[in-house]
Protein backbone atom coordinates (compact mmCIF):
# COMPACT_ATOMS: atom_id res chain seq x y z
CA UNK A 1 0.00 0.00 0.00
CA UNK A 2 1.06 3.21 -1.35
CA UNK A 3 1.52 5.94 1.77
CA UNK A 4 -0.15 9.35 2.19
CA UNK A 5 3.63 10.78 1.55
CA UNK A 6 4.09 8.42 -1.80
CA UNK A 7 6.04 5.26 -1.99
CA UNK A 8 9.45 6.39 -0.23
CA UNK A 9 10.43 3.23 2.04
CA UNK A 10 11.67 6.20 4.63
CA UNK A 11 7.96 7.73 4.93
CA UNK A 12 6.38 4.08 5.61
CA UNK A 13 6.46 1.45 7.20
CA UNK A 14 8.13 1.40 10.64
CA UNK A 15 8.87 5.20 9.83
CA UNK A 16 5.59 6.42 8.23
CA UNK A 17 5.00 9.73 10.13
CA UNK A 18 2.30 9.71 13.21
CA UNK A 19 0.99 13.29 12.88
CA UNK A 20 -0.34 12.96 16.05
CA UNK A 21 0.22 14.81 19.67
CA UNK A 22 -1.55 13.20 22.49
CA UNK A 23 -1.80 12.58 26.29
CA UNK A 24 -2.38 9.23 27.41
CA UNK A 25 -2.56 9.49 31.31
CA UNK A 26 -3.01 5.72 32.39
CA UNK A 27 -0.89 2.90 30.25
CA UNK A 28 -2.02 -0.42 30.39
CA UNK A 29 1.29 -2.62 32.14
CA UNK A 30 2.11 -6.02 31.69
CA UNK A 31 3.71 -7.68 34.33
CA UNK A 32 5.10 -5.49 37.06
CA UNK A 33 7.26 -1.88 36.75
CA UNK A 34 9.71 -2.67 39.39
CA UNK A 35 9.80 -0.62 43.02
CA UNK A 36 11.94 2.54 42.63
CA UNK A 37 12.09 2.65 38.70
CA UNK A 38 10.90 6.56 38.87
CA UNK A 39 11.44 8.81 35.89
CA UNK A 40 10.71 9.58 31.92
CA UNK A 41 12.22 7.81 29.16
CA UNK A 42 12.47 9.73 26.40
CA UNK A 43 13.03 9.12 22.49
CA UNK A 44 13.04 11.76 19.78
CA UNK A 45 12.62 11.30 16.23
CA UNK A 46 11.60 12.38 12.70
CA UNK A 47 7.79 12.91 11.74
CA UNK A 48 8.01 15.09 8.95
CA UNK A 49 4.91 17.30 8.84
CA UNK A 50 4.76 17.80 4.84
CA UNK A 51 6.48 15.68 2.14
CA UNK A 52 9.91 16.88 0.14
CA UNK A 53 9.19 18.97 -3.29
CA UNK A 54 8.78 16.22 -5.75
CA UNK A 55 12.33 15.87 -7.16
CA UNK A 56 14.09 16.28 -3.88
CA UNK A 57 14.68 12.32 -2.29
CA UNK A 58 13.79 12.26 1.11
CA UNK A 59 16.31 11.10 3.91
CA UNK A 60 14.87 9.50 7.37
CA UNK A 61 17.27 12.11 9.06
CA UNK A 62 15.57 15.14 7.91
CA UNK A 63 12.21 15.16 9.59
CA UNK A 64 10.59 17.30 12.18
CA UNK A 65 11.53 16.66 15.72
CA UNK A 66 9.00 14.74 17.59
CA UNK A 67 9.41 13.71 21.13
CA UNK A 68 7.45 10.97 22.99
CA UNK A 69 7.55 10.76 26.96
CA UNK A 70 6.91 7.73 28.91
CA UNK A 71 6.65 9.10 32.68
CA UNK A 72 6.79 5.83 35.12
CA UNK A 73 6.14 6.51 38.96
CA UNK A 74 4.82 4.33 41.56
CA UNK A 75 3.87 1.62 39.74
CA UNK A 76 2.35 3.64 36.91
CA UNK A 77 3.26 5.10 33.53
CA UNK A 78 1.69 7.84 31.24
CA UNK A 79 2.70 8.83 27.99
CA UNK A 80 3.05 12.25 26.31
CA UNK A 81 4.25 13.67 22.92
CA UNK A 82 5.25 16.70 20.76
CA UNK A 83 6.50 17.78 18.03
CA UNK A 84 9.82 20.35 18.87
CA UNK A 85 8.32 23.67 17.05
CA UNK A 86 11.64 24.83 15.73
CA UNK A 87 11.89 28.07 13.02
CA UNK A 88 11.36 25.28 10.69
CA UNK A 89 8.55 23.33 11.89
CA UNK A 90 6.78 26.91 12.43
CA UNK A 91 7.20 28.10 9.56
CA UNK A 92 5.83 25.44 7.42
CA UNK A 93 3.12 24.96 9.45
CA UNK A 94 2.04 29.02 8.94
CA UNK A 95 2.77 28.64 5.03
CA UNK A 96 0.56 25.36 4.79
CA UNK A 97 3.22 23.70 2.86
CA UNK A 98 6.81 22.45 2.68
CA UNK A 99 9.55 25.17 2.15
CA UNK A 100 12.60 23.45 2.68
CA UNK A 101 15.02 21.16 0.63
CA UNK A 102 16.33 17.86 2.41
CA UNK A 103 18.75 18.96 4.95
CA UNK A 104 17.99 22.50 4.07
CA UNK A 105 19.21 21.82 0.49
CA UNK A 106 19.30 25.11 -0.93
CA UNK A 107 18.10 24.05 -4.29
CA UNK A 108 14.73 23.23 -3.11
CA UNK A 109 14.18 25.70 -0.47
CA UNK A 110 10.77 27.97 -1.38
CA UNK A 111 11.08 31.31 -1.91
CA UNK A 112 10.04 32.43 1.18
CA UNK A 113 11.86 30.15 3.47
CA UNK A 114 14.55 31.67 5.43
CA UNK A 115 17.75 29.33 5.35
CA UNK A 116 18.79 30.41 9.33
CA UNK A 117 15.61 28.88 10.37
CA UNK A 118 16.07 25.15 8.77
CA UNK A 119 16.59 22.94 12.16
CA UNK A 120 14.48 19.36 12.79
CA UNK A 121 15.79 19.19 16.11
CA UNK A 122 15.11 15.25 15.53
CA UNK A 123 17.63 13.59 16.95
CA UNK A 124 18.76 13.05 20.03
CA UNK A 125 16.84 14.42 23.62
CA UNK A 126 19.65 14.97 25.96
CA UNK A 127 18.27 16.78 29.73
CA UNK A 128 21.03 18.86 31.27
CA UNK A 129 20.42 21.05 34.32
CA UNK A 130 16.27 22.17 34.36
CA UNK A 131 15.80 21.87 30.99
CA UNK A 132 15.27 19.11 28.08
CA UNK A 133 17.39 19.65 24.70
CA UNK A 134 15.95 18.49 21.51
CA UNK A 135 19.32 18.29 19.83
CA UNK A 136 20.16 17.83 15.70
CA UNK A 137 24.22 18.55 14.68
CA UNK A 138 23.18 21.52 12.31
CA UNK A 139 21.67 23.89 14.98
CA UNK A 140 21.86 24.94 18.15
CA UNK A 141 19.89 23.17 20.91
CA UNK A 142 16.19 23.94 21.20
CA UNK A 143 15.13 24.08 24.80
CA UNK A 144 12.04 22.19 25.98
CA UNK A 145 9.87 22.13 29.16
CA UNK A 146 11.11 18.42 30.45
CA UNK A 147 7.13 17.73 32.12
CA UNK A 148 4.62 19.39 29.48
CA UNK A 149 7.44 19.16 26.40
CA UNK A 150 6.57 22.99 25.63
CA UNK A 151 9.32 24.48 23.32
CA UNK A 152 11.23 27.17 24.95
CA UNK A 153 13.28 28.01 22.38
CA UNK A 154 16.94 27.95 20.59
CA UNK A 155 19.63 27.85 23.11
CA UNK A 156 22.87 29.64 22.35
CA UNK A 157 24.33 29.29 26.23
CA UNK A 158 24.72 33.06 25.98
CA UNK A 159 26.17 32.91 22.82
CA UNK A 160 29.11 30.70 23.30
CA UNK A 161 27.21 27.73 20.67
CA UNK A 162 25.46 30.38 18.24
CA UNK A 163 25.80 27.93 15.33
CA UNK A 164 25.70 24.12 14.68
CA UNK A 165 25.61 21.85 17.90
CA UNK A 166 26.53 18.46 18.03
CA UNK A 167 23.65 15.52 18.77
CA UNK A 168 25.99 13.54 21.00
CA UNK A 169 27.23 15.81 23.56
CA UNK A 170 29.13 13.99 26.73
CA UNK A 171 28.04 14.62 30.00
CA UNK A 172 30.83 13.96 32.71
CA UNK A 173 30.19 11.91 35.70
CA UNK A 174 32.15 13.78 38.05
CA UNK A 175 31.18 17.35 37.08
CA UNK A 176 28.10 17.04 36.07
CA UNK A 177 29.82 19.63 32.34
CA UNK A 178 28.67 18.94 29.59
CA UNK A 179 31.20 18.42 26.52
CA UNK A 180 29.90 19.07 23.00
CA UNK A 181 31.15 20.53 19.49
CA UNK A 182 29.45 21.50 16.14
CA UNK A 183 31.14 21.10 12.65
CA UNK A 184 30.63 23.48 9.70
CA UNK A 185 31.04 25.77 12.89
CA UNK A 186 32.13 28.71 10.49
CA UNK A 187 29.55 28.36 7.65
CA UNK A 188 28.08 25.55 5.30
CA UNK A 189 31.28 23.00 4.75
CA UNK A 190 33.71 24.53 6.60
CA UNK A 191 36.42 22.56 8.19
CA UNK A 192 35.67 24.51 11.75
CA UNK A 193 34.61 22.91 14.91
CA UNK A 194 33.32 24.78 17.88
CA UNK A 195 34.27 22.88 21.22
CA UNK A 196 32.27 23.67 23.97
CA UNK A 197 32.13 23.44 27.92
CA UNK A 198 28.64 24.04 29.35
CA UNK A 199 28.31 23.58 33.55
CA UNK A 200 25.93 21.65 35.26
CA UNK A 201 23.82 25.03 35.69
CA UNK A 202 23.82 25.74 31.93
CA UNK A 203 26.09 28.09 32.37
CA UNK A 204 29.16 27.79 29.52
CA UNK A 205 32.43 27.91 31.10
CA UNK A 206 34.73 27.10 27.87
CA UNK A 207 35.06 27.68 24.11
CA UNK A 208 37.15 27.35 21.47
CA UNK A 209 37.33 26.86 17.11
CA UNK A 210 39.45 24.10 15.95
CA UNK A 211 40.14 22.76 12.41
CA UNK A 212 39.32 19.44 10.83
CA UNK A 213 41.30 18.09 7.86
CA UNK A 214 38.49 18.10 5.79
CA UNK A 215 34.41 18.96 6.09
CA UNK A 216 33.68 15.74 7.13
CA UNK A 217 29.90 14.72 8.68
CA UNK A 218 30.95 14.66 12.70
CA UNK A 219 27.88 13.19 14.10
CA UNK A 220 29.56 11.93 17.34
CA UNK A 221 32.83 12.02 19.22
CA UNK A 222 34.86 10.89 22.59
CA UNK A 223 35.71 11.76 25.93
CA UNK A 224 38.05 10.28 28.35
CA UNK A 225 39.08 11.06 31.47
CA UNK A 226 41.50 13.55 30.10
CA UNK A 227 40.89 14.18 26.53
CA UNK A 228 38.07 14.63 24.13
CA UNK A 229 38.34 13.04 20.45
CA UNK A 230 37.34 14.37 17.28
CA UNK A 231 37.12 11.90 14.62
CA UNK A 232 37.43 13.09 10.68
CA UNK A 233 35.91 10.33 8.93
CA UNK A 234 35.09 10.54 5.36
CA UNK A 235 31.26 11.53 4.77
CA UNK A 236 32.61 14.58 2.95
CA UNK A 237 29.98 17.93 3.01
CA UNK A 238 30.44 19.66 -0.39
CA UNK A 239 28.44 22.48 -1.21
CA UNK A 240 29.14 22.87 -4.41
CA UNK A 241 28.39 19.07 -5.12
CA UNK A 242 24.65 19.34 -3.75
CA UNK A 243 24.33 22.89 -6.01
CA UNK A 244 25.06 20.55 -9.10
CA UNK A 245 22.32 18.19 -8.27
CA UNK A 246 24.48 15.32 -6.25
CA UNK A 247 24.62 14.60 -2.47
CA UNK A 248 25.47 17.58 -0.12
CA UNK A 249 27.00 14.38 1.98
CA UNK A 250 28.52 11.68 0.82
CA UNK A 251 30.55 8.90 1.41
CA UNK A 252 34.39 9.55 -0.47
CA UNK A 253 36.30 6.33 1.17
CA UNK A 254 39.45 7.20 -0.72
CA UNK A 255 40.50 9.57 2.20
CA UNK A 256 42.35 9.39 5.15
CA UNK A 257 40.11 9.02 8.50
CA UNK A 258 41.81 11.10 11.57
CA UNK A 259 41.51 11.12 14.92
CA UNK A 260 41.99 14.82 16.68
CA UNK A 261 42.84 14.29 20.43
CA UNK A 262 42.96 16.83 22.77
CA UNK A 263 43.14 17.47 26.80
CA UNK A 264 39.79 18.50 28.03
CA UNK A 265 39.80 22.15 27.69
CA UNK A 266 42.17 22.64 25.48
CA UNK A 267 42.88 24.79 22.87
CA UNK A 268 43.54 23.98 18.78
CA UNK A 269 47.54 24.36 20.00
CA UNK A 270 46.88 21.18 22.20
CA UNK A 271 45.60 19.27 19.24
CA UNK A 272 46.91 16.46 17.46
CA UNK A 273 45.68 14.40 14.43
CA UNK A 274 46.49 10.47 14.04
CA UNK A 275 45.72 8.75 10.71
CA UNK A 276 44.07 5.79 9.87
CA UNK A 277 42.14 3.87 6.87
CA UNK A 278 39.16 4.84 6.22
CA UNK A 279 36.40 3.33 8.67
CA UNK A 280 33.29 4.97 9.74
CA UNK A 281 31.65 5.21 12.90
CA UNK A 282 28.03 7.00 13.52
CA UNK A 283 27.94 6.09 17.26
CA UNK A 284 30.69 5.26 19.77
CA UNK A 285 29.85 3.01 23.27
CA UNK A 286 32.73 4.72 25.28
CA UNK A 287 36.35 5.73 25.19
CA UNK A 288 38.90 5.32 27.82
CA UNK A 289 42.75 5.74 28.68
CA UNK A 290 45.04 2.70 28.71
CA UNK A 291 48.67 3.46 29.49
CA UNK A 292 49.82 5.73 26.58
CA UNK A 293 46.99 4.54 24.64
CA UNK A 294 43.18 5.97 23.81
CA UNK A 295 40.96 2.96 23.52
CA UNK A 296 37.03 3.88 22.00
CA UNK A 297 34.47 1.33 21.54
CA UNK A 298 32.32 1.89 18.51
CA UNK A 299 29.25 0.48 16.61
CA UNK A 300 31.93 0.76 13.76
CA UNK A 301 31.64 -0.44 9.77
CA UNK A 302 34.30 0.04 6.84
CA UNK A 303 31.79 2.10 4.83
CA UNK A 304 29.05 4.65 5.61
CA UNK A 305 25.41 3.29 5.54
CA UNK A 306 22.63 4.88 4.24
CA UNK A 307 24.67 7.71 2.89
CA UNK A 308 25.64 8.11 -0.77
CA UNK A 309 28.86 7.87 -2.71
CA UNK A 310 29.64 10.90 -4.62
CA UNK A 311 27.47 9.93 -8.18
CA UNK A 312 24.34 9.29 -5.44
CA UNK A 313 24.73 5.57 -5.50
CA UNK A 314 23.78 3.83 -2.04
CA UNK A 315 26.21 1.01 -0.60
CA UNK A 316 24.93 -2.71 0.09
CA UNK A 317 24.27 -3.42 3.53
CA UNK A 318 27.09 -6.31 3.46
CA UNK A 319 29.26 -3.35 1.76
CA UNK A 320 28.21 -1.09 5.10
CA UNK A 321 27.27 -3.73 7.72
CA UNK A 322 28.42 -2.62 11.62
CA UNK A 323 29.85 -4.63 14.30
CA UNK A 324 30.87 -3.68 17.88
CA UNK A 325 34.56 -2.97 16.95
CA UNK A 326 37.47 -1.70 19.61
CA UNK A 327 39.86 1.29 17.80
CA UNK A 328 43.04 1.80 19.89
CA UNK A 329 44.71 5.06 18.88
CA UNK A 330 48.99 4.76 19.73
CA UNK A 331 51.13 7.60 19.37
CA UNK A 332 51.66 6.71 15.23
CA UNK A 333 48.16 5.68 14.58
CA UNK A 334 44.98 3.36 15.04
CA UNK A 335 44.35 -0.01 15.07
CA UNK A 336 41.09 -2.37 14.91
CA UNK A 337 39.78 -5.19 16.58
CA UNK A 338 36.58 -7.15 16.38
CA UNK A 339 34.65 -7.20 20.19
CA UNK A 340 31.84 -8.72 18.46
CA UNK A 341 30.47 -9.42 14.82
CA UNK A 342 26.95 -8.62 15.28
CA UNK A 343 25.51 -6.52 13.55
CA UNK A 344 24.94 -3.79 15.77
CA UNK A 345 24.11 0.13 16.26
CA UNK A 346 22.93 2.06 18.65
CA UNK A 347 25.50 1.35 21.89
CA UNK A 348 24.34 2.33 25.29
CA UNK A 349 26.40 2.38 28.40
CA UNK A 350 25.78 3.15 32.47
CA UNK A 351 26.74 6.55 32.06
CA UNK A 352 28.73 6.63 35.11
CA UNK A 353 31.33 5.54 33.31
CA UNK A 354 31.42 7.78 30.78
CA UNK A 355 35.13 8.40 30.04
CA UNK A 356 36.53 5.34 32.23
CA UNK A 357 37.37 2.03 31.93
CA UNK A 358 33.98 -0.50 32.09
CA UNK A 359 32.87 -3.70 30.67
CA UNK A 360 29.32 -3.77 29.90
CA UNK A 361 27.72 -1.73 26.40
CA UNK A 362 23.99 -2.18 25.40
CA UNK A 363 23.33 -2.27 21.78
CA UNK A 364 20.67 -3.15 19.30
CA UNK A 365 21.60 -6.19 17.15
CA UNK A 366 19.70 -8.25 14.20
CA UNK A 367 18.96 -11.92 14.97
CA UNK A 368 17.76 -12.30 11.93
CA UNK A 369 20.39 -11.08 9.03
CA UNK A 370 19.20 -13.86 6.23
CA UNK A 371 16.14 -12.01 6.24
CA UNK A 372 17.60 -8.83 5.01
CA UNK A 373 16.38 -6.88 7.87
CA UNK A 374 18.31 -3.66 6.98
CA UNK A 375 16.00 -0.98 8.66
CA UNK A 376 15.10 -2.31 12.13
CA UNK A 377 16.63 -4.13 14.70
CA UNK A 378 14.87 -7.55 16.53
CA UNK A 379 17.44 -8.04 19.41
CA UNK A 380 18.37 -6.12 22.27
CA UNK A 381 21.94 -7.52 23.48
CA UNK A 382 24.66 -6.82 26.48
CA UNK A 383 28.15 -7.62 25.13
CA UNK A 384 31.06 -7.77 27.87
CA UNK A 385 33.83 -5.56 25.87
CA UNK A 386 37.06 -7.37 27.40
CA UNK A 387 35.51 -10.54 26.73
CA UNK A 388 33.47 -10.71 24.19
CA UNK A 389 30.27 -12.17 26.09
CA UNK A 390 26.65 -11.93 25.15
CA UNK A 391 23.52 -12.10 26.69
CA UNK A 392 20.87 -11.27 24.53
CA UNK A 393 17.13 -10.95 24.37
CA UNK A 394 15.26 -11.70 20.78
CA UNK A 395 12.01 -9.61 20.31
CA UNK A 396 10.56 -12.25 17.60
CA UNK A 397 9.15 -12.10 14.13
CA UNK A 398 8.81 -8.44 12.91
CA UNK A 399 9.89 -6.88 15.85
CA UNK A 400 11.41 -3.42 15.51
CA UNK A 401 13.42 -2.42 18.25
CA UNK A 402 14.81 1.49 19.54
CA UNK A 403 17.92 2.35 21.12
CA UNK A 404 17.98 0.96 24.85
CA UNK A 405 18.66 3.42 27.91
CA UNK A 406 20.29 1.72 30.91
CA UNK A 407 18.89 2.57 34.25
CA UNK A 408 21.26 2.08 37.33
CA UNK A 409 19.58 0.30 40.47
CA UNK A 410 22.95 -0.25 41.96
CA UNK A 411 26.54 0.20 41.98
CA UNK A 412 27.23 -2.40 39.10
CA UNK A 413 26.70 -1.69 35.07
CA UNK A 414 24.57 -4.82 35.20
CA UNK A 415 22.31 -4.27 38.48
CA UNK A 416 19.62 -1.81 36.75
CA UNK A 417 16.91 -2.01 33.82
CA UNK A 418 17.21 -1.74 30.67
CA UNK A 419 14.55 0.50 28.65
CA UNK A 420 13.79 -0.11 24.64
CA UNK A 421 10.83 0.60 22.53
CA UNK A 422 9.06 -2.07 20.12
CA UNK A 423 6.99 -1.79 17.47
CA UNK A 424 5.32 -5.41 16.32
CA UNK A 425 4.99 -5.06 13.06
CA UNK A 426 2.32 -8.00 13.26
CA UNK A 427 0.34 -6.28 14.79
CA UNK A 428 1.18 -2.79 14.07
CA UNK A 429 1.42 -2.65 17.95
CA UNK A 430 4.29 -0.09 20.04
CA UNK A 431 5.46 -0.79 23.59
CA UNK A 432 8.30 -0.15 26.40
CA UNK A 433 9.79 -3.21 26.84
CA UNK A 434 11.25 -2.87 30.59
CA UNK A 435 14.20 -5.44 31.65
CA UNK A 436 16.88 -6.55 33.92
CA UNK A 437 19.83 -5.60 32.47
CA UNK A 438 21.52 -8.25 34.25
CA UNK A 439 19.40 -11.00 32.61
CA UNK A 440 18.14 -10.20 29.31
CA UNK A 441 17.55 -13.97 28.15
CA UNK A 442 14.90 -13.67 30.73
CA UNK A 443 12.69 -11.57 28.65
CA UNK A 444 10.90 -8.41 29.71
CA UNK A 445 9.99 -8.24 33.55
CA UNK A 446 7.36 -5.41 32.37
CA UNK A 447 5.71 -4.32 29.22
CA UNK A 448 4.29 -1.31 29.11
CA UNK A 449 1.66 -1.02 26.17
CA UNK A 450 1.34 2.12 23.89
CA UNK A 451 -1.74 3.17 23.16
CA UNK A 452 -0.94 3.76 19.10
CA UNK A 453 1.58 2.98 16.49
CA UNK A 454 4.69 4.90 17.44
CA UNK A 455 7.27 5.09 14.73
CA UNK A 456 11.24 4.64 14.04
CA UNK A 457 13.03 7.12 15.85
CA UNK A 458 16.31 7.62 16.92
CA UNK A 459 17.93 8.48 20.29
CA UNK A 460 16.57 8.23 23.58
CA UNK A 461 16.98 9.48 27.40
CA UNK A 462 16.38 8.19 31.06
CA UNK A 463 15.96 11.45 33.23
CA UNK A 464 15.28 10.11 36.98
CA UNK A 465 12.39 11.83 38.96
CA UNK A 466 13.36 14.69 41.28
């Protein structure tokens, strides 16, 4: 069946848009929610309001920002969401129509849309002191109300992040600062980066502009205990290339990757950049110091998925396929190891040890890769990093499964729950699967039942009640 938004696999399916903002006080449970799980668990995501202009090819990551909110207290859970009502989202919605080009492409923009006001905010929802950030690598944060999800507005931190803002900042565990950069800091496709320390009060405490090799896509980087990374891989960002009719980003694996290290804090002088082979990375686990060496922990793949080469052609998924891979960066360079084959994205960790050495990363993984299952995930897994050890939980027959949020009970990275949407595609069904983290063989020790379809998304956070 042929969508309201055409035949685009990115507009049905597991991520045909839900148009929808609701309030659902009273979820039906399934089992038990265990004593002292207290919070919201939050996922953000695209749900594009209007379809692209005809001859403009749509891209999952370019949708309006919609965030869902599963609040669980005493036994109980509600649900919430909202779309983030960026410049964007806004304006469109006043105009009746869609004005922009994918990723702001200015080719396709309307004649009335204003190119400073393209932001989806769809991303990534990260909370930091009394506020909720709804958090896409182009713009700067837009602020929401954490409880009713009201938009508050773009947040610049005073100034000091007036431009684009990474959608993987790093919060650190024993300062409660948050670490984050943007790329293209100093226009469309320029090398810049714009590193940023922001306190726990919101209150931004560092800045400075660095330069990358080339204009490559940044969507994440590393912190350890002393450094942050910066990792030039090569999705290239050509301007000029997109103005011509090809792929603003694409995939040029002839290039060098590098790895920028610097001490927290630092300053470009500080800065050094170690080679490698190309490789490609959308989402690291952790990163830690080891001796003289930086070790990071990656959902890592030799080729970029789901983004073009240069002539617009897309890669295999055997060509692109991810594993949970170990890079250890030396003084001369970087090596690669294999943790574990599966195909993986999405790594989660007990945030406490952000930045030190641990064992324990959460990831989505496909149980079923003979079926060609190349946009969803069926497994939710625990794999020991030093050795290699799984335990894993298998959500069935056309089971789509979101990114999982670990939430500490104790001191260990095992004694909490583990928190991951599902969508049975059976039954065109949604829920929050709630388990031990500890025992995920075991199955869920909760469900908690949506009461409507909710669709692909992409990151998601745990933000404990007060």
């Amino acid at each position: 069946m042929v969508g309201p938004f055409g035949n685009d696999p990115a507009l049905n399916g597991y991520y045909a848009p839900f148009h929808a903002e609701l309030d659902a006080p009273d979820l039906v449970v399934e089992g038990s929610l265990p004593a002292g799980l207290a919070g919201t668990f939050y996922r953000n995501g695209p749900d594009p309001q209007f379809p692209p202009h005809a001859d403009d090819r749509y891209h999952v990551f370019d949708g309006d920002g919609m965030v869902f909110a599963v609040r669980i207290a005493h036994g109980k859970a509600s649900l919430k969401n909202r779309w983030v009502r960026t410049p964007k989202f806004l304006a469109e919605r006043a105009a009746g129509k869609r004005l922009f080009g994918v990723f702001g492409n200015p080719r396709f923009n309307e004649a009335e849309a204003n190119p400073m006001d393209y932001s989806t905010a769809n991303t990534h929802i990260w909370p930091h002191g009394d506020k909720l950030y709804a958090l896409m690598e182009g713009c700067p944060p837009v602020a929401m109300d954490p409880d009713s999800l009201d938009t508050l507005g773009s947040e610049t931190f005073g100034g000091a992040a007036a431009g684009p803002f990474t959608a993987h900042p790093k919060t650190c565990p024993t300062t409660g600062d948050l670490h984050a950069f943007g790329y293209s800091a100093k226009g469309p496709a320029s090398t810049a980066i714009r590193y940023n320390i922001i306190d726990a009060h919101g209150r931004p405490t560092h800045t400075t502009f660095l330069d990358q090799p080339y204009c490559s896509m940044m969507h994440d980087f590393m912190m350890t205990e002393n450094f942050v990374i910066f990792p030039c891989l090569p999705v290239v960002i050509d301007m000029a290339r997109a103005m011509r009719g090809g792929p603003m980003a694409a995939w040029e694996g002839n290039r060098t990757s590098y790895f920028g290290i610097m001490p927290k804090g630092g300053t470009a002088a500080d800065l050094r950049w170690v080679e490698s082979d190309a490789c490609f990375m959308f989402h690291s686990a952790n990163a830690f110091e080891r001796g003289d060496e930086i070790v990071i922990d990656v959902a890592g793949s030799p080729r970029a998925p789901l983004m073009p080469g240069a002539d617009g052609s897309l890669p295999t998924h055997e060509e692109s396929r991810f594993a949970m891979r170990r890079w250890v960066i030396g003084k001369t360079g970087m090596r690669a190891e294999t943790i574990d084959p599966l195909d993986v994205q999405f790594p989660r960790i007990d945030d406490r040890r952000q930045g030190q050495p641990y064992r324990a990363t959460y990831a989505n993984g496909t149980a079923r890769p003979t079926a060609g299952r190349t946009d969803g995930f069926d497994m939710l897994a625990r794999i020991d990093v030093e050795s290699g050890a799984r335990d894993s939980f298998d959500a069935g027959d056309g089971a789509y499964l979101g990114e999982p949020v670990f939430v500490p009970r104790g001191a260990a990275e095992t004694d909490g729950w583990l928190l991951a949407l599902k969508w049975d595609q059976q039954r065109n069904e949604s829920a929050l699967l709630v388990m031990d983290a500890g025992h995920l063989a075991d199955g869920p020790v909760a469900i908690i039942r949506m009461p409507a379809r909710i669709p692909g998304g992409f990151h998601c956070h745990w933000r404990p009640a007060a």
